[in-house]
Protein backbone atom coordinates (compact mmCIF):
# COMPACT_ATOMS: atom_id res chain seq x y z
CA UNK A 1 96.19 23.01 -75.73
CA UNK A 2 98.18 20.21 -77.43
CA UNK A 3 100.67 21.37 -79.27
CA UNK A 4 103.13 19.66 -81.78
CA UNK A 5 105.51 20.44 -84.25
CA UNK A 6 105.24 17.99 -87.49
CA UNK A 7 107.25 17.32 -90.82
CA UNK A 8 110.96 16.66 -91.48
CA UNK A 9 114.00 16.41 -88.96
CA UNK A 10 115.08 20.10 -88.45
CA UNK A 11 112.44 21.22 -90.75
CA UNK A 12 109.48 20.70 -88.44
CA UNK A 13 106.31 22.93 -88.73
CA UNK A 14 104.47 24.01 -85.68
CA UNK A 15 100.53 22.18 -85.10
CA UNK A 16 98.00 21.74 -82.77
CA UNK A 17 95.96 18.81 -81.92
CA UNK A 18 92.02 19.97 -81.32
CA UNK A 19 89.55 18.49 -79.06
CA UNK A 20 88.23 16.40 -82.14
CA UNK A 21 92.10 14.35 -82.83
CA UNK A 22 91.99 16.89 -86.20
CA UNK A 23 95.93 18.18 -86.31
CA UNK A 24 95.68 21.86 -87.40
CA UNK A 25 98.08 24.05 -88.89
CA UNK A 26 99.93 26.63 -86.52
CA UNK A 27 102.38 28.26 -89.36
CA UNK A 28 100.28 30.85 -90.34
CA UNK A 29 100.01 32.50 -86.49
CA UNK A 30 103.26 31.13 -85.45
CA UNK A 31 106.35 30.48 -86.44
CA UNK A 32 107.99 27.71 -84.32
CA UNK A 33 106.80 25.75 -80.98
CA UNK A 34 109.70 27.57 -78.92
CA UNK A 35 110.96 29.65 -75.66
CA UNK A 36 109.87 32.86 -77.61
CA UNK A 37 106.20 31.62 -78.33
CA UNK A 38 105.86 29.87 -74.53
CA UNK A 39 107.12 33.39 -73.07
CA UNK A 40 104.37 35.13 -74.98
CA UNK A 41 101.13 35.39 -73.68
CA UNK A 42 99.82 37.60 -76.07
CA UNK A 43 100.73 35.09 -79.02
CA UNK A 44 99.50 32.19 -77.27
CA UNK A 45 96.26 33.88 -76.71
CA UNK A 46 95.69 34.21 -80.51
CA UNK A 47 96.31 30.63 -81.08
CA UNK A 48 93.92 29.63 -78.29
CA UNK A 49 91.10 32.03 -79.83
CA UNK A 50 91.80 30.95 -83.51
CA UNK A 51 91.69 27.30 -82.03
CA UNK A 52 88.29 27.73 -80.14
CA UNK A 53 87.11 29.52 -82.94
CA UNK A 54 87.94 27.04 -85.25
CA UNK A 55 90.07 29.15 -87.55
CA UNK A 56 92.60 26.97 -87.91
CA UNK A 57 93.41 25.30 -91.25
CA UNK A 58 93.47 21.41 -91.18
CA UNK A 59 96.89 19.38 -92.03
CA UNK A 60 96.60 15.66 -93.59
CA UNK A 61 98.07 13.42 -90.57
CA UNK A 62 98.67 10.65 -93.37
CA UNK A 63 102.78 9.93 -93.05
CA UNK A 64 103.28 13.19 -91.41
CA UNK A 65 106.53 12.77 -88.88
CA UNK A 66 105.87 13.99 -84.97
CA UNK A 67 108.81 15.84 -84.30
CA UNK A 68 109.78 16.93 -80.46
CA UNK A 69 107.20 19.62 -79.61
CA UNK A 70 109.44 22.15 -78.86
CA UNK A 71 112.26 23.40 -80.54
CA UNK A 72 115.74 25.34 -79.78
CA UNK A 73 115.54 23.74 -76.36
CA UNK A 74 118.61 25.71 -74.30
CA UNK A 75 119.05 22.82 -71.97
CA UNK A 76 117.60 19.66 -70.63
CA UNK A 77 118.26 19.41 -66.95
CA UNK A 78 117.51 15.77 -65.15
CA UNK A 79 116.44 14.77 -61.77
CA UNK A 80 117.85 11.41 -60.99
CA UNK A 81 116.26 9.02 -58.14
CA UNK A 82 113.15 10.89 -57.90
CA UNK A 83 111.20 8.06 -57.05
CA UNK A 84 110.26 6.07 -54.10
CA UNK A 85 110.16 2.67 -56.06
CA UNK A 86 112.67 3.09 -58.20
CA UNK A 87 115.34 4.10 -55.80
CA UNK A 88 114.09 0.58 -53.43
CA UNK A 89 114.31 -1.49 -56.75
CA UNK A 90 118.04 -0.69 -57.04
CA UNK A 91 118.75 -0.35 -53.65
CA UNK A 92 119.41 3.17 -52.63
CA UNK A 93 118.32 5.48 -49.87
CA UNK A 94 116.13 8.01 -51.57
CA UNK A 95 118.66 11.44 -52.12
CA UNK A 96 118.47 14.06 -49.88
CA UNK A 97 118.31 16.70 -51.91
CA UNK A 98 117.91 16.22 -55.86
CA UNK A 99 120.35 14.32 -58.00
CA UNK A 100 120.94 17.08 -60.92
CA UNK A 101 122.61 16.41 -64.61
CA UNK A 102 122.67 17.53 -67.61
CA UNK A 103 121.41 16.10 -71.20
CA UNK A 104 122.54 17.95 -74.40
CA UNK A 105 119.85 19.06 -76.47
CA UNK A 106 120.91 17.29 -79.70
CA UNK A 107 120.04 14.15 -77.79
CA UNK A 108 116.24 14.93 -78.67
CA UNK A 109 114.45 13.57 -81.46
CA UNK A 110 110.80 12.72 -82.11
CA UNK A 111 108.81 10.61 -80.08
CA UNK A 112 108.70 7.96 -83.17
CA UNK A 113 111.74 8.29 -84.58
CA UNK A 114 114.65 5.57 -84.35
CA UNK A 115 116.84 5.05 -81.61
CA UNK A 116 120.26 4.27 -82.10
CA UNK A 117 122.08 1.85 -79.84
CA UNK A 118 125.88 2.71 -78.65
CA UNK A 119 128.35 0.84 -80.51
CA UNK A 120 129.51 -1.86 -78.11
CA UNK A 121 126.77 -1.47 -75.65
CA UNK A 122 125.49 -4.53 -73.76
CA UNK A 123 123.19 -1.98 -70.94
CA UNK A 124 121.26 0.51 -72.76
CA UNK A 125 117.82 0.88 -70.58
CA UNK A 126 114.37 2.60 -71.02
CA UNK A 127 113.32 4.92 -68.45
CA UNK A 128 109.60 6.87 -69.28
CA UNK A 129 109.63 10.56 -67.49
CA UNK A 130 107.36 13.57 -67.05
CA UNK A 131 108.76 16.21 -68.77
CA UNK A 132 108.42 20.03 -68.00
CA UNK A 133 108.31 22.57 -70.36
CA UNK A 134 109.48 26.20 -68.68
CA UNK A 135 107.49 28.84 -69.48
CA UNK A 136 108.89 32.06 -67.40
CA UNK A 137 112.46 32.80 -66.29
CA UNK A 138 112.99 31.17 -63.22
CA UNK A 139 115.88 32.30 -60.67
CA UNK A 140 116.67 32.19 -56.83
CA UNK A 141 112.21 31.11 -56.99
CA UNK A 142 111.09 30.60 -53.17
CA UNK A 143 108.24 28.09 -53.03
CA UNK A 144 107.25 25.23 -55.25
CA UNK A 145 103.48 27.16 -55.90
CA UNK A 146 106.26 29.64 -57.82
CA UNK A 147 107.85 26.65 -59.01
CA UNK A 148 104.56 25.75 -60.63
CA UNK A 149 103.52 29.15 -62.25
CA UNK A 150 107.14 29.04 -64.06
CA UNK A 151 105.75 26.15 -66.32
CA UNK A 152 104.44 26.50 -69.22
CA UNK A 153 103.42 22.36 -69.96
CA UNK A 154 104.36 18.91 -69.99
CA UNK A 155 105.40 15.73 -72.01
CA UNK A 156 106.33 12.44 -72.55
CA UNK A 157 109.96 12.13 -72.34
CA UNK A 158 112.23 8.69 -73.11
CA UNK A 159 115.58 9.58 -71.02
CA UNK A 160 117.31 6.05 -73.25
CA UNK A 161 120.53 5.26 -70.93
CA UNK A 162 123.72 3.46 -71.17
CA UNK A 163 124.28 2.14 -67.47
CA UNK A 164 127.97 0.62 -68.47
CA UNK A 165 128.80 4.31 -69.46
CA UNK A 166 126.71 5.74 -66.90
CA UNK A 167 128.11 3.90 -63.57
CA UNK A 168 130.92 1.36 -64.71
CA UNK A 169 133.40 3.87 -66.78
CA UNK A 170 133.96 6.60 -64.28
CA UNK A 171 133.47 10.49 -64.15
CA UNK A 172 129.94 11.50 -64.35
CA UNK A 173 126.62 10.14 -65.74
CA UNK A 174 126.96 11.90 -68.65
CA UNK A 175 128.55 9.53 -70.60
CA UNK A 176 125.75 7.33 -70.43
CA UNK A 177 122.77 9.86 -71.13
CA UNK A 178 124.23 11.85 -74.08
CA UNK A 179 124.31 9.19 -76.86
CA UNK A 180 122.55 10.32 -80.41
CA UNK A 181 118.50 9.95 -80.02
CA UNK A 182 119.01 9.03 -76.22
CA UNK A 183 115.84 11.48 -75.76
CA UNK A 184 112.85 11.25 -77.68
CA UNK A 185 110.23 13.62 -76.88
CA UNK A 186 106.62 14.15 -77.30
CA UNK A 187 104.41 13.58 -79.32
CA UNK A 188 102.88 16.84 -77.60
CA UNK A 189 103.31 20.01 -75.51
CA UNK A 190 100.46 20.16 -73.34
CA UNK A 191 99.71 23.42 -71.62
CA UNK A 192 99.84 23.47 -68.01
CA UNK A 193 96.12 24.49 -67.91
CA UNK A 194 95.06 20.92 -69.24
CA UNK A 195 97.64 19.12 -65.91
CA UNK A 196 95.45 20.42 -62.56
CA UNK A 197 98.06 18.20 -60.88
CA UNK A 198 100.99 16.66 -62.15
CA UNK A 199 101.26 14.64 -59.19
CA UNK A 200 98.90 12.37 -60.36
CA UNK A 201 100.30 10.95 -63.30
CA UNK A 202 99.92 7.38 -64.74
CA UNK A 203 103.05 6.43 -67.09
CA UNK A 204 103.73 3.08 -68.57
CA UNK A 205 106.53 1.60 -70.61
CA UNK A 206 106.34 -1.84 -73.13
CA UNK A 207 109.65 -3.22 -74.60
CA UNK A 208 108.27 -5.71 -77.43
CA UNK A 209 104.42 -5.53 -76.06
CA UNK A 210 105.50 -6.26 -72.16
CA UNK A 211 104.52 -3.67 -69.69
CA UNK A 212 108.25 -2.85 -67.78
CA UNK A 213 107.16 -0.15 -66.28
CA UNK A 214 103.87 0.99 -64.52
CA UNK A 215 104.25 3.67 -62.05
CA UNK A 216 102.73 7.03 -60.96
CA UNK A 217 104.33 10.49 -60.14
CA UNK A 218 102.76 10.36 -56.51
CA UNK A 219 105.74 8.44 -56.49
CA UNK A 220 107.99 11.54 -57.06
CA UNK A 221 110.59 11.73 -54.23
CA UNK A 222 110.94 15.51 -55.10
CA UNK A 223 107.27 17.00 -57.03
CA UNK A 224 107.61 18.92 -60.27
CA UNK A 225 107.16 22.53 -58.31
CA UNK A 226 110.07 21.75 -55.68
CA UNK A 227 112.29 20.24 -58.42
CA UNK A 228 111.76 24.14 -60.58
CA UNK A 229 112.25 25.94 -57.32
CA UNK A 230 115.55 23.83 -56.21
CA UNK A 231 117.10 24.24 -59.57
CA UNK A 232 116.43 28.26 -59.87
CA UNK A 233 118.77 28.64 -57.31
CA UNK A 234 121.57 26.78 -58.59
CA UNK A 235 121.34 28.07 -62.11
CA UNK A 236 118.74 29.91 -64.43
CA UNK A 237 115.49 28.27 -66.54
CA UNK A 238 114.30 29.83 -69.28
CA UNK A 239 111.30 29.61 -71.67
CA UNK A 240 111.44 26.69 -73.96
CA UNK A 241 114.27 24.71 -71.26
CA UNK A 242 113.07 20.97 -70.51
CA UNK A 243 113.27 19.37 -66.97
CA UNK A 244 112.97 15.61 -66.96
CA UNK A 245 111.76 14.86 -63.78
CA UNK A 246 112.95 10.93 -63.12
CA UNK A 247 111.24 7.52 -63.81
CA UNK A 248 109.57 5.35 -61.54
CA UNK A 249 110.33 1.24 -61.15
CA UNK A 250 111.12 -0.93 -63.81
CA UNK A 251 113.78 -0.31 -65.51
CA UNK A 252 116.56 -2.92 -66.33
CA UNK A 253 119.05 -1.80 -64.13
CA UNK A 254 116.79 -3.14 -61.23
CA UNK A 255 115.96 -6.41 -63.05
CA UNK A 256 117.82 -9.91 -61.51
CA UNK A 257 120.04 -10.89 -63.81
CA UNK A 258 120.43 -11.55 -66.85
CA UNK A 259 118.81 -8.34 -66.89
CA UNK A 260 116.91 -7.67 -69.98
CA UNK A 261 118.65 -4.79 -71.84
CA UNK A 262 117.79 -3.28 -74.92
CA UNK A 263 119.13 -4.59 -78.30
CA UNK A 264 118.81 -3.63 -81.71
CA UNK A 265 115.08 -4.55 -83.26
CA UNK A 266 113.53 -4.27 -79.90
CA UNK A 267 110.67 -2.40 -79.58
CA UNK A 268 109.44 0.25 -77.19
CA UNK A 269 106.60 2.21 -76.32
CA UNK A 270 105.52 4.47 -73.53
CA UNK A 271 102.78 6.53 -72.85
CA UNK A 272 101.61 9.33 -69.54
CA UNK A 273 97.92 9.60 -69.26
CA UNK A 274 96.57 12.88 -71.06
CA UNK A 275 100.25 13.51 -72.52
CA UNK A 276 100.56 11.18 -75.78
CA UNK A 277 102.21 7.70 -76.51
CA UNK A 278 105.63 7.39 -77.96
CA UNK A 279 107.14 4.22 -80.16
CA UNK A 280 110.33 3.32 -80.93
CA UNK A 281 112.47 0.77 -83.02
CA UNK A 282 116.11 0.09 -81.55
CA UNK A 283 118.88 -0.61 -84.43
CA UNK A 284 122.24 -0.33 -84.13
CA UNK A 285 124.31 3.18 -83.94
């Protein structure tokens, strides 16, 4: 299933996209796209059997805002340099074992809505990543195949970052990944039944029409089932908590110089094959 949550920031209704592009209406089975609903089989089993049964009112997609498909995210946990080419582009040894940090959840917005760039900030970069959706608690997990059954979908995730803040002002990266709207998301949850293998992954990024970044997550220095096992044992997942799983090469960090950060009324757009297509306009914080 596709599923979406539409209408005004922090006043988003919960959809579905069918297998005919018609957005349906969820709010009558459901009442949010969240950990409770991904936990429950039971209640995802009605909306898959109103779906198939076509039971499901239609909404009018005319002006209708894409929120981020899920909502009261607990965390967002990232994997840095999780790729082969992206760790050669800027030089580094590929980790290990996986880079971890944290992004707060009020860094999420839709996957069309505005992002804001840092006042003062002369290295804000894209970077497109596979997010994972956890549907099951997941602690002290043994093998990635466990890793696996602990998700409940994926999505198109923009993890926006400052590298001045990031690498140049000291501390942590967090400085550099929490700004306002540094993570749009969506424009879909898609169940984990619809990804066979999220291993094989096309995602592309455009920054004004220019493809930036073209890379696969056969790439992935650490696979999505190894990255939900390693983190269970260092803290706990739970329904409805997003993992953003790295970017591959070509970002502007790796660029020669001048490298080509983003400014304010630059446009970008990114898209994973089967997950959705985001768009975004830059203006200033």
């Amino acid at each position: 299933m596709k599923l979406l949550r539409v209408g005004t920031a922090g006043a988003e209704r919960p959809a579905l996209l069918d297998a005919r592009g018609t957005l349906r209406d969820l709010s009558g089975l459901v009442d949010d796209i969240d950990g409770a609903l991904l936990a429950d089989d039971t209640a995802l089993g009605r909306v898959r059997s109103a779906a198939e049964a076509g039971e499901l009112p239609a909404l009018d997609a005319t002006g209708l805002r894409i929120g981020p498909p899920v909502g009261r995210i607990g965390k967002i946990v990232c994997i840095g340099l999780n790729y082969h080419d992206h760790a050669r582009e800027i030089g580094a040894e590929p980790p290990p074992e996986p880079v971890v940090f944290l992004k707060a959840p009020d860094t999420v917005v839709g996957p069309h809505d505005t992002v804001l760039v840092p006042r003062g900030s002369v290295k804000t970069d894209w970077e497109v990543e596979l997010a994972v959706v956890i549907g099951r608690t997941a602690r002290y997990l043994e093998t990635a195949e466990e890793g696996l059954a602990h998700v409940a979908g994926y999505a198109v995730a923009h993890d926006v970052s400052e590298r001045e803040y990031q690498i140049e002002r000291g501390g942590t990266w967090d400085k550099g990944k929490n700004c306002e709207t540094f993570n749009p998301l969506g424009p879909w949850l898609v169940t984990a039944d619809e990804v066979p293998d999220p291993q094989r992954l096309p995602l592309r990024l455009w920054v004004n029409g220019e493809v930036q970044q073209d890379g696969t997550t056969a790439e992935q220095i650490f696979p999505v089932g190894e990255v939900v096992r390693y983190l269970s044992r260092f803290m706990t997942l739970y329904p409805g908590d997003v993992v953003s799983t790295g970017t591959p090469a070509g970002v502007a960090m790796g660029r020669p110089e001048p490298k080509p950060y983003l400014r304010a009324g630059d446009v970008v757009e990114l898209e994973i094959e089967g997950l959705g297509r985001q768009r975004q306009e830059l203006k200033d914080a």
